[in-house]
N, C-alpha and C. Protein backbone atom coordinates (compact mmCIF):
# COMPACT_ATOMS: atom_id res chain seq x y z
N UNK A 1 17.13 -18.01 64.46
CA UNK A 1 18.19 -17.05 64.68
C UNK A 1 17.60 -15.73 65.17
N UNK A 2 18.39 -15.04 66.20
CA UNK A 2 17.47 -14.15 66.84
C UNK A 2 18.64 -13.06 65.85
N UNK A 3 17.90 -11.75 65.79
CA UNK A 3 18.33 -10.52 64.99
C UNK A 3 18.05 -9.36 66.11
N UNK A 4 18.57 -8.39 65.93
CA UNK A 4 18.71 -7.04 66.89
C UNK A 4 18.41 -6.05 65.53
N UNK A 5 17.77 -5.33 65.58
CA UNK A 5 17.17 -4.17 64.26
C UNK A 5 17.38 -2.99 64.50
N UNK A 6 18.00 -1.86 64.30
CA UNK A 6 17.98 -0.39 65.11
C UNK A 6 17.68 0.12 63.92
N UNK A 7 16.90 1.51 63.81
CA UNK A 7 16.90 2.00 62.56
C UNK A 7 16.94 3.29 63.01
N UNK A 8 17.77 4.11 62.20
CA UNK A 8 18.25 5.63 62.33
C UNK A 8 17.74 6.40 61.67
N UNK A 9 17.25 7.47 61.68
CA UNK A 9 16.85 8.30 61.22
C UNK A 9 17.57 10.32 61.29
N UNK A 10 18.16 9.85 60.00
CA UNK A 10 18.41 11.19 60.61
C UNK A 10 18.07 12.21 59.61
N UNK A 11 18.14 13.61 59.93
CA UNK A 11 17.66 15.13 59.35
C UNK A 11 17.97 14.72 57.96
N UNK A 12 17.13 15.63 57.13
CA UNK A 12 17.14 15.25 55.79
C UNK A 12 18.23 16.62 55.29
N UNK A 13 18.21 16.86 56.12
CA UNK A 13 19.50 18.39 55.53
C UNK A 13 20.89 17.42 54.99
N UNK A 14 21.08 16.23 55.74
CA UNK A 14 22.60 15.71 55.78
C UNK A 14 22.11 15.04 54.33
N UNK A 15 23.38 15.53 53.69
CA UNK A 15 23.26 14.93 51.80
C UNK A 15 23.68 13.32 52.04
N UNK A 16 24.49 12.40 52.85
CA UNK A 16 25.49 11.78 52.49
C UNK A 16 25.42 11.11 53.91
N UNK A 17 25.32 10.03 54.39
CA UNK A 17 26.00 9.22 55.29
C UNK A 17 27.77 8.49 54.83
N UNK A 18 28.79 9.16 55.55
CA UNK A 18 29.96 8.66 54.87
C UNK A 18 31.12 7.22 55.44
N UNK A 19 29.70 7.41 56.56
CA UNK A 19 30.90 5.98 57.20
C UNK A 19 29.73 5.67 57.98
N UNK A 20 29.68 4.62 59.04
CA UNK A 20 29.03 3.89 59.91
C UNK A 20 29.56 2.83 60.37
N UNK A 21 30.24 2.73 62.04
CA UNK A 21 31.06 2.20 62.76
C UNK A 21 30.07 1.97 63.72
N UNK A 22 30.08 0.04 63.83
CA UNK A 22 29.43 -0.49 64.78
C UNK A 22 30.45 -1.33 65.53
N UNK A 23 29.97 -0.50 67.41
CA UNK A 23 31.11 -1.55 68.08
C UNK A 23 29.62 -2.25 69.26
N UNK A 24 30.06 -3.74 69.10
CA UNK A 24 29.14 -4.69 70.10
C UNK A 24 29.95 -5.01 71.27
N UNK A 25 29.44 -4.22 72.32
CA UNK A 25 29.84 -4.51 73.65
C UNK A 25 29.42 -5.95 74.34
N UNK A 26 30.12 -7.10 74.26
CA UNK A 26 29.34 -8.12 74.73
C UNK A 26 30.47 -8.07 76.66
N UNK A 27 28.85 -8.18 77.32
CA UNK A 27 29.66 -8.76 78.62
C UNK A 27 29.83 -9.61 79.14
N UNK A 28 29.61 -10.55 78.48
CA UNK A 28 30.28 -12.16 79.22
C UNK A 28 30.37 -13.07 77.86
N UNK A 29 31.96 -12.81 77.34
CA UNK A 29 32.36 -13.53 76.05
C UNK A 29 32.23 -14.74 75.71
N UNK A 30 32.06 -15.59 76.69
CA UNK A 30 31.53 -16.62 76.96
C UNK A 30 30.15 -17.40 76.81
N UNK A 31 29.17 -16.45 76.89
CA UNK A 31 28.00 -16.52 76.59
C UNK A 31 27.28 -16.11 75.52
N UNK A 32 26.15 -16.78 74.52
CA UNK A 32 26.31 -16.57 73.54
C UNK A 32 25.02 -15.23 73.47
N UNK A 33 25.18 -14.31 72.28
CA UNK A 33 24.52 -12.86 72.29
C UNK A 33 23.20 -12.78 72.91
N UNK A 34 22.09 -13.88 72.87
CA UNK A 34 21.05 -14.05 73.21
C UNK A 34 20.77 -14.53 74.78
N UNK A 35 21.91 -15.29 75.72
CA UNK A 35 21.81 -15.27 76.80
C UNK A 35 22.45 -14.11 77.57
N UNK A 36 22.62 -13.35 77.20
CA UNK A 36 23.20 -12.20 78.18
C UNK A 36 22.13 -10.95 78.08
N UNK A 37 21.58 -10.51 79.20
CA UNK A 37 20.16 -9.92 79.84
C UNK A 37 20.48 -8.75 79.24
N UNK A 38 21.78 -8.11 79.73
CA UNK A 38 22.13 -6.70 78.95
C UNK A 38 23.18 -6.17 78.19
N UNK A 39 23.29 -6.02 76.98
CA UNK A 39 24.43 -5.47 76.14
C UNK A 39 24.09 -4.02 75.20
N UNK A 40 25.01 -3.98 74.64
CA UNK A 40 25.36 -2.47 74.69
C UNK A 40 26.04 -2.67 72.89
N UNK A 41 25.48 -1.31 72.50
CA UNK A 41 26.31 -1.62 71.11
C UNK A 41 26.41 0.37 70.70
N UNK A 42 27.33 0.27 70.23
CA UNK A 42 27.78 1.51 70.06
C UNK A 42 27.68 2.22 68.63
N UNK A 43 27.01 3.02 67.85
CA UNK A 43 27.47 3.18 66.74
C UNK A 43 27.70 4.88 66.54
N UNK A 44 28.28 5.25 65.12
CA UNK A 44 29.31 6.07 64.99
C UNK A 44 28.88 6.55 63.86
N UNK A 45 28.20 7.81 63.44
CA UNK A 45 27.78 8.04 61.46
C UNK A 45 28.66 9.37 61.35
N UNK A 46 29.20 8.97 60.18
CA UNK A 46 29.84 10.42 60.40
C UNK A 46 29.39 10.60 58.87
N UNK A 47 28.70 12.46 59.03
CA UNK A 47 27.49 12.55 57.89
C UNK A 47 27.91 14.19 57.05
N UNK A 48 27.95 13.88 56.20
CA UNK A 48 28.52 15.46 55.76
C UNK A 48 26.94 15.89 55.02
N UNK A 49 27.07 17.04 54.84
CA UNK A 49 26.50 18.34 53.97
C UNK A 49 26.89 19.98 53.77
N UNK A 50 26.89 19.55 52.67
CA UNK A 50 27.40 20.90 52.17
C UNK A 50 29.62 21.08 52.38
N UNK A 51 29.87 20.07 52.09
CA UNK A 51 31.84 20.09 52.37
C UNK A 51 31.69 19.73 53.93
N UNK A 52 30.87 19.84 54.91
CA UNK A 52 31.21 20.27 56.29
C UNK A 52 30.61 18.50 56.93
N UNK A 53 31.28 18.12 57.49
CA UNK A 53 31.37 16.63 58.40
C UNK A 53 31.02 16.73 59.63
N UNK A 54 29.81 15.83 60.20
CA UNK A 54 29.11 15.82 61.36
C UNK A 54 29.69 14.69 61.62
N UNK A 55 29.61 14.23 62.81
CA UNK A 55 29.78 13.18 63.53
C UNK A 55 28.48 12.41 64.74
N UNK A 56 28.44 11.57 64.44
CA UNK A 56 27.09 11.92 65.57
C UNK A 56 27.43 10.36 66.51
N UNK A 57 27.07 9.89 67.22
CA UNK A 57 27.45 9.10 68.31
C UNK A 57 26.24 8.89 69.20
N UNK A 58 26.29 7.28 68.98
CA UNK A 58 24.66 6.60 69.86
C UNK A 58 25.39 5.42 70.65
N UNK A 59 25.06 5.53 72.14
CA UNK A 59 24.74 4.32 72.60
C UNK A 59 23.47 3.26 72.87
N UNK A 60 23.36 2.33 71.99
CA UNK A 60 21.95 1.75 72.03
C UNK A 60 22.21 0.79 73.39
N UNK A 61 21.14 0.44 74.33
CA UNK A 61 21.08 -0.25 75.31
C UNK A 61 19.77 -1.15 75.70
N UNK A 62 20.48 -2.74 75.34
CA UNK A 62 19.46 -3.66 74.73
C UNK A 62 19.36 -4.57 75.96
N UNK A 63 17.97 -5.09 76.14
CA UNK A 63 17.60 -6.10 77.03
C UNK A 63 16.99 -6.99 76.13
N UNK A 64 17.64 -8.46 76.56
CA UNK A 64 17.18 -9.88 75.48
C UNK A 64 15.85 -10.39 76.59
N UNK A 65 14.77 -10.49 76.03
CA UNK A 65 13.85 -11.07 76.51
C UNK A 65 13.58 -12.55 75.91
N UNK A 66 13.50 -13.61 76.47
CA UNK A 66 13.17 -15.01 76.19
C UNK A 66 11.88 -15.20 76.37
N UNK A 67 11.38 -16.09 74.81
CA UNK A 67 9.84 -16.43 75.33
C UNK A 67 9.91 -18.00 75.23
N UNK A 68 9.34 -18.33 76.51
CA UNK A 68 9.33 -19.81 76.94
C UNK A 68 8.32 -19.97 76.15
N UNK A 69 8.32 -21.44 75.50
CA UNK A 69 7.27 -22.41 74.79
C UNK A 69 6.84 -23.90 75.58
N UNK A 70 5.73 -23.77 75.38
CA UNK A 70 4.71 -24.87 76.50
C UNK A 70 4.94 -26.01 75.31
């Protein structure tokens, strides 16, 4: 099973991650996640400190590489 890993890092000022919204852009629905060369996945943290709510917004942009076996 192939896996996709992103890891975020963000400022240590923010007390609280309060949500995290992942959208997977697939472009050919038809095809399954690992044959399609380029997709797109969107995510969404919306991070408070101190009463006050950040929002922050990433587009990650992924190329699937295949390794042929002899």
């Amino acid at each position: 099973m192939d896996q996709l890993v992103i890891l975020l890092s963000t400022p240590s000022k923010f007390e609280s991650v309060t949500s995290l919204e992942i959208h997977h852009h697939q472009q050919h629905l038809d095809k399954p996640l690992n044959k399609q060369p380029l997709s797109q996945i969107r995510l969404r943290l919306q991070l408070e400190v101190g009463g006050t709510v950040y929002i922050e917004q990433y587009t990650v942009m992924y190329l699937w590489q295949t390794k042929s076996r002899m």
